[in-house]
Protein backbone atom coordinates (compact mmCIF):
# COMPACT_ATOMS: atom_id res chain seq x y z
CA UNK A 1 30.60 11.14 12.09
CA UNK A 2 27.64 11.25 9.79
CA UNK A 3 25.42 14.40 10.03
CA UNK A 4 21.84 14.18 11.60
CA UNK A 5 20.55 15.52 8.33
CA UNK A 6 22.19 12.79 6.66
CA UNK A 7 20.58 9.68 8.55
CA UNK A 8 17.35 11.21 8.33
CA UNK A 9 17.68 10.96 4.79
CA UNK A 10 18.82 7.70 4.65
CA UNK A 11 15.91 6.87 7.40
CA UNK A 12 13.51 8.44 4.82
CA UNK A 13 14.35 6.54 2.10
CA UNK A 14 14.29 3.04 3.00
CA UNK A 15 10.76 2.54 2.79
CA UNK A 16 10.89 -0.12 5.12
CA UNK A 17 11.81 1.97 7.93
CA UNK A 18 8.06 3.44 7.29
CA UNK A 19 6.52 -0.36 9.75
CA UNK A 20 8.70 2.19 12.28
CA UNK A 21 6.70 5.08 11.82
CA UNK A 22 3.54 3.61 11.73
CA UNK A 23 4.39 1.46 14.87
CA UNK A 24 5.27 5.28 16.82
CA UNK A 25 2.25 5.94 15.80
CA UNK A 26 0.05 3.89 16.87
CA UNK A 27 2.01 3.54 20.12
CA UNK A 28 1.41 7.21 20.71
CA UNK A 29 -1.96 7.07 19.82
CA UNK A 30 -2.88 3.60 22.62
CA UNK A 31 -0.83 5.92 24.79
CA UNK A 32 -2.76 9.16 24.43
CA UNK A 33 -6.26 7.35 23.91
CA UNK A 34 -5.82 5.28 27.73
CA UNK A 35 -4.54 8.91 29.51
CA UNK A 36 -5.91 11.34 31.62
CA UNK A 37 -6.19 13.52 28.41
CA UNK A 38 -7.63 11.12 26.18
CA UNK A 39 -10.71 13.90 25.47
CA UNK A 40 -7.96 15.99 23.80
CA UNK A 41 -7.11 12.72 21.71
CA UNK A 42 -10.73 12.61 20.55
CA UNK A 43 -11.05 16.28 19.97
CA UNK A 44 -8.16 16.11 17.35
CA UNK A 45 -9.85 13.52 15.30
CA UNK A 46 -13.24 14.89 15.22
CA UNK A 47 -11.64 17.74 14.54
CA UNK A 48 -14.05 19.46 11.50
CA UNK A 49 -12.38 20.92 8.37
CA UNK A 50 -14.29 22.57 5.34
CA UNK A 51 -12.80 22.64 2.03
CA UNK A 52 -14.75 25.47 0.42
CA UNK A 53 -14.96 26.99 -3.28
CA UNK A 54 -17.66 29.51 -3.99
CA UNK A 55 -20.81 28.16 -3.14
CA UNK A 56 -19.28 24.24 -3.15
CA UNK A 57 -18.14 23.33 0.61
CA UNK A 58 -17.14 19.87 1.93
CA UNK A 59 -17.11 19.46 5.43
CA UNK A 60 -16.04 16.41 7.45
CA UNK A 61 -14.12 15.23 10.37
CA UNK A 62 -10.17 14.48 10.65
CA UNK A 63 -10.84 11.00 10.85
CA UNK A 64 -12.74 10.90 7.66
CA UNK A 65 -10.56 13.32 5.40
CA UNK A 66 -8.11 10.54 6.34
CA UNK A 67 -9.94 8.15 5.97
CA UNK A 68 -11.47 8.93 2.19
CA UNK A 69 -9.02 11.35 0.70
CA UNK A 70 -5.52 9.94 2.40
CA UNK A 71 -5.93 6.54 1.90
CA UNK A 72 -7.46 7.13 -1.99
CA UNK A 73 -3.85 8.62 -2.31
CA UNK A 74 -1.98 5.54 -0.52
CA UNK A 75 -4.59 3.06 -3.30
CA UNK A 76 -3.16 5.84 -5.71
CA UNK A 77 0.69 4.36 -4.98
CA UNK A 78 -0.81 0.55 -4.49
CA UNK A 79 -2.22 1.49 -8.11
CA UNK A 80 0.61 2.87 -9.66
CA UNK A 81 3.30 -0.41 -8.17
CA UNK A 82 0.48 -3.08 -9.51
CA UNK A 83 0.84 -1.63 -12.77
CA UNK A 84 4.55 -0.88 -12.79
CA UNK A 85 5.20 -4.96 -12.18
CA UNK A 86 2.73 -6.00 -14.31
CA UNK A 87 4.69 -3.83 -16.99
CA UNK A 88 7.87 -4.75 -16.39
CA UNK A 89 8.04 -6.22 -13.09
CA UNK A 90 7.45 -9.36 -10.41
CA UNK A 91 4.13 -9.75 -12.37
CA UNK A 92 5.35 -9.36 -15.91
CA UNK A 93 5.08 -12.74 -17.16
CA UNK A 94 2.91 -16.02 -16.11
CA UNK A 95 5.64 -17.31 -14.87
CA UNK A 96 6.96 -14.79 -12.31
CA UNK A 97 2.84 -14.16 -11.50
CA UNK A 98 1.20 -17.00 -11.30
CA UNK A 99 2.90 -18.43 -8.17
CA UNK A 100 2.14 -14.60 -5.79
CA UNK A 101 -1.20 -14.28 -7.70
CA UNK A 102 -2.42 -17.67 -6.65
CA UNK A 103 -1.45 -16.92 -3.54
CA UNK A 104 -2.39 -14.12 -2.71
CA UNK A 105 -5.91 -15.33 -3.84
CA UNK A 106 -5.93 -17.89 -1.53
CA UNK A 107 -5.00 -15.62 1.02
CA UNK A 108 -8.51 -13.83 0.49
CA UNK A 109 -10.79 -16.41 0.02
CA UNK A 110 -9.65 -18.73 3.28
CA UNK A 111 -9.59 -15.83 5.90
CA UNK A 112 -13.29 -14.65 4.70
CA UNK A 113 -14.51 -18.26 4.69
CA UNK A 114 -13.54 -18.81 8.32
CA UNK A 115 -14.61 -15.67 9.41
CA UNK A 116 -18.48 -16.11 8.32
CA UNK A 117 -17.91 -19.81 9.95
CA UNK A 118 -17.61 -17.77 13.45
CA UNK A 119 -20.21 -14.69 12.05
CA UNK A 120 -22.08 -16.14 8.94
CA UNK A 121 -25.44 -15.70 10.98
CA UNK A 122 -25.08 -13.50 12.53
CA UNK A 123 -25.74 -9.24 11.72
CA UNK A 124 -21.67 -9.13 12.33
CA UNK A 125 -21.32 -11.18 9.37
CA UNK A 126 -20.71 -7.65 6.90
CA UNK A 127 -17.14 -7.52 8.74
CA UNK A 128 -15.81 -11.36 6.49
CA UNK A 129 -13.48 -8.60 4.30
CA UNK A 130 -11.62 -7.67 7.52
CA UNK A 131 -9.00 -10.69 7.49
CA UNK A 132 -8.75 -10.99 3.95
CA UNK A 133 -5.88 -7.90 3.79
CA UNK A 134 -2.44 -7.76 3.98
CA UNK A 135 -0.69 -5.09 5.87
CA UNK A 136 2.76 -4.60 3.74
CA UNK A 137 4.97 -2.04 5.40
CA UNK A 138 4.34 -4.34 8.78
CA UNK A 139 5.06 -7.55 6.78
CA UNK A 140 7.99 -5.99 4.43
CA UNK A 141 9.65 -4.37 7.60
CA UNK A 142 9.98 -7.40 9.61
CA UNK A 143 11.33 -9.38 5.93
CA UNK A 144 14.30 -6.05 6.19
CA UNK A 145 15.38 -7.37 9.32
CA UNK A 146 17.11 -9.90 7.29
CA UNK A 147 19.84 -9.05 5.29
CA UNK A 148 20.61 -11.77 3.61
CA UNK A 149 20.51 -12.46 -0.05
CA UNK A 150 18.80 -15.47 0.31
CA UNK A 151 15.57 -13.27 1.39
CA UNK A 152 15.88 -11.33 -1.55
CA UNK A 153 13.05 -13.84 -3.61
CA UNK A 154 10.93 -13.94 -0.13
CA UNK A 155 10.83 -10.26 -0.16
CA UNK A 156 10.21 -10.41 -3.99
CA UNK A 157 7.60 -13.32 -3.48
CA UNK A 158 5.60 -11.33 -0.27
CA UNK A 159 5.31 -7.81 -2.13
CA UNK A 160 3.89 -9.26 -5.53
CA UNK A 161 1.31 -11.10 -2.99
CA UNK A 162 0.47 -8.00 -0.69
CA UNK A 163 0.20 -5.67 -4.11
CA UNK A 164 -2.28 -8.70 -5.36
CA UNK A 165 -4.07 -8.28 -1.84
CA UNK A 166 -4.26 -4.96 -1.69
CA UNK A 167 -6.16 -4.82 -5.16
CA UNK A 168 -8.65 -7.55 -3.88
CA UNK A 169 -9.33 -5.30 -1.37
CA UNK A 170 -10.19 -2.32 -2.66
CA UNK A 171 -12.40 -4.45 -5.10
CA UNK A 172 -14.01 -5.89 -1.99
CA UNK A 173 -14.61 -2.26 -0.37
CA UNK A 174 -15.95 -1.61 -4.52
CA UNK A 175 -18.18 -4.46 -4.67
CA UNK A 176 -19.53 -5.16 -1.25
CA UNK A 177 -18.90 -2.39 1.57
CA UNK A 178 -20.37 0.82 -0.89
CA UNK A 179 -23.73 2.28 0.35
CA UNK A 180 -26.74 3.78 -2.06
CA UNK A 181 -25.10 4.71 -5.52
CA UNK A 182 -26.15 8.04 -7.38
CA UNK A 183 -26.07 7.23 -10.73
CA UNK A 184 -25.56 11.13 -11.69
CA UNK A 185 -22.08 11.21 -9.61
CA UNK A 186 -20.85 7.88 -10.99
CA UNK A 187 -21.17 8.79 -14.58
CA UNK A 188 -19.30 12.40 -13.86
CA UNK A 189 -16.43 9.92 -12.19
CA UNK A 190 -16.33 7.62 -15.03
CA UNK A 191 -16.52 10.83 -16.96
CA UNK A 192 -13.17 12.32 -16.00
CA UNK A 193 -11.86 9.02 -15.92
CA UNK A 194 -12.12 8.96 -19.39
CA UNK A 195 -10.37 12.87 -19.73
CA UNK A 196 -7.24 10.53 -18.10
CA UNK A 197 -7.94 8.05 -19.87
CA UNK A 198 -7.90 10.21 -23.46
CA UNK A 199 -4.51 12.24 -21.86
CA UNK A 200 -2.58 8.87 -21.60
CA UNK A 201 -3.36 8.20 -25.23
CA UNK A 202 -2.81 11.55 -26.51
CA UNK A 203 0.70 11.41 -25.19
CA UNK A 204 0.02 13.87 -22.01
CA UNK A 205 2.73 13.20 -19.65
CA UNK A 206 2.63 16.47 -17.21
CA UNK A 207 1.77 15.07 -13.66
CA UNK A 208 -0.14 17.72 -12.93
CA UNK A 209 -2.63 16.71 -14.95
CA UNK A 210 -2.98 13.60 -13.71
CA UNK A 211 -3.35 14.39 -9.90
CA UNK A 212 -5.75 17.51 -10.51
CA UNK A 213 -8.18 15.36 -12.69
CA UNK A 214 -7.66 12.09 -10.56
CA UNK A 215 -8.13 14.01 -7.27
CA UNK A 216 -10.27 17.16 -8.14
CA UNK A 217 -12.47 15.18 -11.00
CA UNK A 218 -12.51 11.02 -10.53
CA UNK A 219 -12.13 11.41 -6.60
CA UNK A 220 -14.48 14.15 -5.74
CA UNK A 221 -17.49 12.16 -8.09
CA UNK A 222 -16.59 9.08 -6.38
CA UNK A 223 -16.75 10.65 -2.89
CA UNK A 224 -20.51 11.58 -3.66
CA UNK A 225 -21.20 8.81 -6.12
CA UNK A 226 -21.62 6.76 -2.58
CA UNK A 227 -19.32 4.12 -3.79
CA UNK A 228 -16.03 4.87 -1.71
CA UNK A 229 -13.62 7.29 -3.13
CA UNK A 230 -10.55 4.88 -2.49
CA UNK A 231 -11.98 2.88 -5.76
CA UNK A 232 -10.64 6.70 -7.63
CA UNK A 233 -7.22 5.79 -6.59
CA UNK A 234 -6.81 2.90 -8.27
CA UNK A 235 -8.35 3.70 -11.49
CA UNK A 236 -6.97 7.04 -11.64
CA UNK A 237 -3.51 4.67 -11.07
CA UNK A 238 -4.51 2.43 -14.34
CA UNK A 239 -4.46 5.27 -16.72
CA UNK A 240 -1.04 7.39 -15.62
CA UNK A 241 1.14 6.41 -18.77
CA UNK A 242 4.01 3.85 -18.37
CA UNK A 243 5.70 4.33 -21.27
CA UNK A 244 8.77 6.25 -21.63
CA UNK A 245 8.88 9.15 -24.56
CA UNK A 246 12.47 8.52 -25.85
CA UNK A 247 14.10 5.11 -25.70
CA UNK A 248 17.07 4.76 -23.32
CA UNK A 249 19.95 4.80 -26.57
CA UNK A 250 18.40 7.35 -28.57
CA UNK A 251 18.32 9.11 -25.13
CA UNK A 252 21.86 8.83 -24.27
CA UNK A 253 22.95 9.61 -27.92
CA UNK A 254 21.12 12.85 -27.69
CA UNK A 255 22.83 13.73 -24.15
CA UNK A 256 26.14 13.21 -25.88
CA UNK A 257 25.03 15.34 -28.93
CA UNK A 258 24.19 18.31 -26.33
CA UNK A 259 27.17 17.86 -24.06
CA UNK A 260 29.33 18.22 -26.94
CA UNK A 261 27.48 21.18 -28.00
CA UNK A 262 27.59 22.59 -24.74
CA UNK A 263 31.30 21.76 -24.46
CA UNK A 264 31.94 23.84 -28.00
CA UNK A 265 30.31 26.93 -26.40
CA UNK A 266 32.86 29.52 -25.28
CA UNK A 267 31.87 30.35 -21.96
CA UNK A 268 31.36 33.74 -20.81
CA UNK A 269 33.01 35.65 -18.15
CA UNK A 270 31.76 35.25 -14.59
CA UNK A 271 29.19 32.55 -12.89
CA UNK A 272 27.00 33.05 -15.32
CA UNK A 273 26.26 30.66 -18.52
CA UNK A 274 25.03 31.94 -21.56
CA UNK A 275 21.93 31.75 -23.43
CA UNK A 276 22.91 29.03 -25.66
CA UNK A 277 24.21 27.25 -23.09
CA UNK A 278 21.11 27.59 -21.04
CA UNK A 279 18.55 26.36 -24.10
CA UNK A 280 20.65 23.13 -23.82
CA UNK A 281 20.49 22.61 -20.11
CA UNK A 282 16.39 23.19 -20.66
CA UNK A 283 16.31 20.59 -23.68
CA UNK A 284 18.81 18.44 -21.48
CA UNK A 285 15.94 18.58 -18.75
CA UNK A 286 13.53 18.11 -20.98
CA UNK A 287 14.58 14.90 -22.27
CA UNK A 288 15.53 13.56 -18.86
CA UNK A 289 11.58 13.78 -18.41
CA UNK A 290 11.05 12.24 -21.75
CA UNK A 291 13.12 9.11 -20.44
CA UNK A 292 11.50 8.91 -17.42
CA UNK A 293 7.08 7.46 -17.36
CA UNK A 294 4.88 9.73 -15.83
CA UNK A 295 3.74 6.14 -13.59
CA UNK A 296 7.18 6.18 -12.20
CA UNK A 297 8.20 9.44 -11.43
CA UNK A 298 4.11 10.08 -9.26
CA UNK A 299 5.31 6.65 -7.37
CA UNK A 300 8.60 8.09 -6.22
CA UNK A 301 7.23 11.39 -5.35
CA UNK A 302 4.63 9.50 -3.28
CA UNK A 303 6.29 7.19 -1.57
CA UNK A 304 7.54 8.94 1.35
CA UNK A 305 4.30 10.49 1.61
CA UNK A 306 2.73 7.38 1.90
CA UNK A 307 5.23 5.96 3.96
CA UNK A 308 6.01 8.13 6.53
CA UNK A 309 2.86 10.31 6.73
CA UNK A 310 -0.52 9.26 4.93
CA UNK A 311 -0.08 6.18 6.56
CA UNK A 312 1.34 6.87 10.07
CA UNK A 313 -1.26 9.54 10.06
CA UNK A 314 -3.73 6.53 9.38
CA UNK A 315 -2.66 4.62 11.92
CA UNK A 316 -2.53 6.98 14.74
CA UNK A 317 -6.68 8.58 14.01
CA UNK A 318 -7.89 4.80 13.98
CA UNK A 319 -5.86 3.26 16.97
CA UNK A 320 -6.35 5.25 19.56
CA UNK A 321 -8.56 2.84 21.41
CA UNK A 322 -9.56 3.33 25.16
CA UNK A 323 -9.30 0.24 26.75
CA UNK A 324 -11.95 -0.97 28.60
CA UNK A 325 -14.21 -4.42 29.50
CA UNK A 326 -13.13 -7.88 29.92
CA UNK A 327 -10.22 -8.34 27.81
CA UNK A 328 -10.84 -11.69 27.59
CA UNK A 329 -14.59 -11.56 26.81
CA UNK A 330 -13.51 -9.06 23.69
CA UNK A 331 -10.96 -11.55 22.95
CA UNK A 332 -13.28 -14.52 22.73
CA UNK A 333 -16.30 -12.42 21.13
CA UNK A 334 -17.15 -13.98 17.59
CA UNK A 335 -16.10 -11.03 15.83
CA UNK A 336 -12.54 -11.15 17.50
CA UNK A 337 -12.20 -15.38 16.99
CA UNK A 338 -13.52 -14.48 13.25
CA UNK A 339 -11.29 -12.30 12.80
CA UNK A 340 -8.04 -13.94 14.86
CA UNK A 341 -8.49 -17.55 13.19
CA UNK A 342 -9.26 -15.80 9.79
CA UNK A 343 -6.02 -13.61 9.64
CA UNK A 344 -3.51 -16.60 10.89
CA UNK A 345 -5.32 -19.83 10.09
CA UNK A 346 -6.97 -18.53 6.85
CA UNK A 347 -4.24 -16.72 5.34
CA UNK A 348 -1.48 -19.76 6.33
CA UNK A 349 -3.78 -22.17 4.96
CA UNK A 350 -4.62 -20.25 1.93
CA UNK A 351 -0.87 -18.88 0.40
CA UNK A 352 0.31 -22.58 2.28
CA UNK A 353 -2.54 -24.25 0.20
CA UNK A 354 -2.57 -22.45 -2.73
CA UNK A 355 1.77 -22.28 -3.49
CA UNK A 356 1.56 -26.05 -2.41
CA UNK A 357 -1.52 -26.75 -4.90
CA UNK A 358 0.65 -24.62 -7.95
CA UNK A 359 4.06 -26.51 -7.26
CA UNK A 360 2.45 -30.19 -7.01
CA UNK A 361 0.58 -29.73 -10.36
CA UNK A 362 4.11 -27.58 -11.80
CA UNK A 363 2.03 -24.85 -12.34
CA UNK A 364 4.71 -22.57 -10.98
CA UNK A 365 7.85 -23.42 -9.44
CA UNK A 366 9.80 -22.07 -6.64
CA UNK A 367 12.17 -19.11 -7.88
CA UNK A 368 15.57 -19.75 -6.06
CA UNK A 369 16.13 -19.06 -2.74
CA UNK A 370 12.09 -19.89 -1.61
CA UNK A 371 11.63 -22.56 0.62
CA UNK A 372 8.76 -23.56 2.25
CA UNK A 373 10.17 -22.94 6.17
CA UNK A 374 10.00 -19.54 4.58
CA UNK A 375 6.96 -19.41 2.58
CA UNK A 376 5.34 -20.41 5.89
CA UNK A 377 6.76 -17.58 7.75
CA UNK A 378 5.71 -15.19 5.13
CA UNK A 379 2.18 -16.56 5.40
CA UNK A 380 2.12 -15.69 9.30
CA UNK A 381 4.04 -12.26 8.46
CA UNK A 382 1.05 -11.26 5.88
CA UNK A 383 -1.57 -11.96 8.64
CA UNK A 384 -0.56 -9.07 9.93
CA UNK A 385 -3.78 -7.47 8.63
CA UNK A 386 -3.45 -3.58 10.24
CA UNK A 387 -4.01 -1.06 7.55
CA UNK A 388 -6.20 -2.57 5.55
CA UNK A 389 -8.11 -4.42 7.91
CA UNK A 390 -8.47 -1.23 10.26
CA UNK A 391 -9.38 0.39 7.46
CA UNK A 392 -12.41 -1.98 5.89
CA UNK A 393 -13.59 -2.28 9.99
CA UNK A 394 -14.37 1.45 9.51
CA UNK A 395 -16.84 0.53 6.68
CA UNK A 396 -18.05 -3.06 7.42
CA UNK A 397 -19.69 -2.19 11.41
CA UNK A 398 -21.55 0.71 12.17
CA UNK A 399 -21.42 -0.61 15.72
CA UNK A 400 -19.35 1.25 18.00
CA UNK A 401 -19.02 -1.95 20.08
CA UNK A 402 -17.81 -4.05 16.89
CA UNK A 403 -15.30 -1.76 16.17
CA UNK A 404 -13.80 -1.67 19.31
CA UNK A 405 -13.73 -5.56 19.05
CA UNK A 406 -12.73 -5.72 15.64
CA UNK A 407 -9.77 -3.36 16.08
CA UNK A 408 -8.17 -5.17 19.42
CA UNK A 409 -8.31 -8.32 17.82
CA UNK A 410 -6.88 -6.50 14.22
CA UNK A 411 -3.69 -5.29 16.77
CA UNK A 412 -3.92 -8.26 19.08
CA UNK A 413 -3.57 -10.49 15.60
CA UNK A 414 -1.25 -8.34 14.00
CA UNK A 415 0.90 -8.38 16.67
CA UNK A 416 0.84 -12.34 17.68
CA UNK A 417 1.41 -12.84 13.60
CA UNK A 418 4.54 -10.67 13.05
CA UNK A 419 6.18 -12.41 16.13
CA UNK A 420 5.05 -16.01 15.06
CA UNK A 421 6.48 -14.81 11.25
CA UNK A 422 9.72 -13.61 12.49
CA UNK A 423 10.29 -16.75 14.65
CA UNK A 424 9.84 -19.12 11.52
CA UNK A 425 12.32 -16.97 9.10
CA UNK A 426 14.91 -16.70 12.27
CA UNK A 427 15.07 -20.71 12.51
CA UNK A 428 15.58 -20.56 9.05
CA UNK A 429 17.80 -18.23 8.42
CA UNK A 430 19.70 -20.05 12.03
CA UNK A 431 19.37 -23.67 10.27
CA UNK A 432 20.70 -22.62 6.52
CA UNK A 433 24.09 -21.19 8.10
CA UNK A 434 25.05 -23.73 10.74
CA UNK A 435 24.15 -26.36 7.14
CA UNK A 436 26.22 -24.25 5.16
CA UNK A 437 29.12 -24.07 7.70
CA UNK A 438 28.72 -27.88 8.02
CA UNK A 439 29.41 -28.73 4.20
CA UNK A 440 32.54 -26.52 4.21
């Protein structure tokens, strides 16, 4: 019998299990939010904290620290796997890019087009980058559910399109939801972007010196610079090196060199090692970090973080929503229908359109395993907006009433779309077996 320890590691892990945490979340928080002591809820997220040094203080609300410091760390991972696969990944070459990039493109453009057909003149019309994003531990989770190899490409295809997204949106929060810019602040961020920046080149590879300058230098300018501190997270993502120090043989040849050094030592007496012996374990350490990037070892350290709390924690501040009105009136509100139609029709229409546009024309080709039963599914699974579109509703209305709208359609949507998703790959998955059992 495995030890509880045990499958919490493996739980922990698998970063798909994180759609499971941030679905307990947000169940909690509907839960808590429609109780008797839904006051308490409220309390918790307007809960004040003060981040103070000296004379400099911060002070802000649970919901925003969240909100602007959390989720610049979560565009800090997003940041960090865009580059890794454009390095050496699913977006390495034209070829393995073009057909996820297009995609994903069209995935933007559609759902914001159909939106401003519902809200284009209206004063709700700021909320058209709501439907354009891509909610990936949602979509990816409900992709695990299959196990077979034959969704290994889908899985490929839906996380090179969902990294794509998320970049578009934090470029649409840049661009388009950033209030009054102070020059002054900007410059500082750009500033210590450049410090990064000159690190990476230099050949600085301690971590620490990437998250204290990223987060205490190009995130804290950005916070004031008015233009939303997320934006810090990416570029502070761009300039972490991805290079290794030593290449992988000269690497091993030196680990063989010091194991047969260490191996020639005469040990000592005791549990102890020597002090010969312990100068090679240091250099042996020391070269394991010089094989490793700095890019990859900040994106494994963050990933449960991410996973299991900056996003969970995300997820439980902004849906506790206290249900109340006509559900159907909120459900047929322009906002909602922009924002309903925009996350299934748009994005189907848009990765449907776009793949189909790409294949006719052979400007990319179908990598094997892809279909397009299950491109289709995966263009209902990445309508599952939640994250991101919760997340750009926060900054697009300054209506309470909006919000409230926005965010029951965002879960009505999200919900409707991982369902509808999870139908299509099922019959597909159901249709390839009983053809393969047929041709044996």
């Amino acid at each position: 019998m495995k030890r509880p320890n045990k499958i919490l590691l493996r739980f922990f892990k698998n970063q798909s299990n994180s759609g499971i945490a941030i679905f307990i979340s947000v169940f909690i928080a509907m839960l808590w939010a429609n109780s008797p002591w839904q006051e308490i809820y409220k309390a918790i997220i307007s809960l004040p904290i003060s981040l103070s040094i000296g004379e400099f203080s911060i002070s802000d609300s649970l919901l925003h620290w969240v909100n602007d410091l959390l989720m610049a760390i979560f565009f800090l991972y997003v940041g960090l796997e865009l580059k890794r696969e454009i390095l050496g990944g699913k977006l390495s070459t034209f070829k393995k890019a073009i057909l996820p990039v297009g995609a994903a493109i069209g995935g933007m453009v559609f759902p914001a087009i159909i939106y401003l057909l519902f809200n284009g003149t209206t004063n709700e019309f700021r909320g058209w980058g709501i439907p354009m994003a891509t909610d990936i531990a949602f979509a990816v989770g409900v992709i695990s559910l299959f196990s077979d190899r034959s969704f290994t490409s889908l899985k490929v295809f839906l996380v090179a399109l969902a990294t794509v997204d998320d970049l578009g949106s934090v470029l649409v929060i840049a661009l388009f939801y950033t209030s009054e810019i102070s020059t002054v602040d900007l410059l500082h961020g750009l500033l210590f972007f450049g410090v990064i920046v000159g690190g990476s080149y230099i050949g600085i590879r301690k971590t620490w010196f990437y998250t204290l300058i990223g987060i205490g230098g190009v995130w804290l300018a950005f916070f004031f610079s008015g233009i939303h501190p997320t934006t810090a997270g990416i570029l502070t993502a761009l300039a972490i090196p991805g290079k290794v120090k030593i290449r992988e043989g000269d690497f091993l040849l030196k680990l063989q060199n010091l194991r047969a050094r260490f191996v020639k030592i005469h040990p000592i007496k005791g549990s102890f090692i020597s002090e010969e012996q312990l100068d090679i374990l240091e250099e042996i350490k020391q070269k394991s970090d010089d094989a490793e990037t700095p890019l990859q070892k900040i994106e494994r350290h963050l990933a449960p973080i991410v996973g299991f709390f900056i996003l969970p924690l995300f997820a439980f501040v902004n849906t506790g929503i206290h249900l109340h009105g006509n559900l159907i009136e909120i459900l047929v509100h322009p906002v909602s229908l922009g924002i309903f139609f925009g996350l299934v029709a748009g994005k189907f229409i848009g990765i449907m359109g776009c793949s189909w546009i790409m294949i006719k024309f052979k400007i990319a080709e179908f990598q094997e395993g892809l279909t397009w039963a299950k491109v289709a599914g995966v263009s209902l699974l990445a309508s599952m907006g939640f994250t991101m579109s919760l997340f750009i509703t926060e900054l697009a209305f300054e209506n309470e009433k909006n919000v409230f709208i926005a965010k029951i359609s965002i879960l009505f949507t999200s919900v409707l779309a991982g369902i509808g998703g999870f139908i299509i790959l099922w019959t597909t998955r159901k249709s390839t077996i009983v053809n393969s059992l047929r041709t044996e």
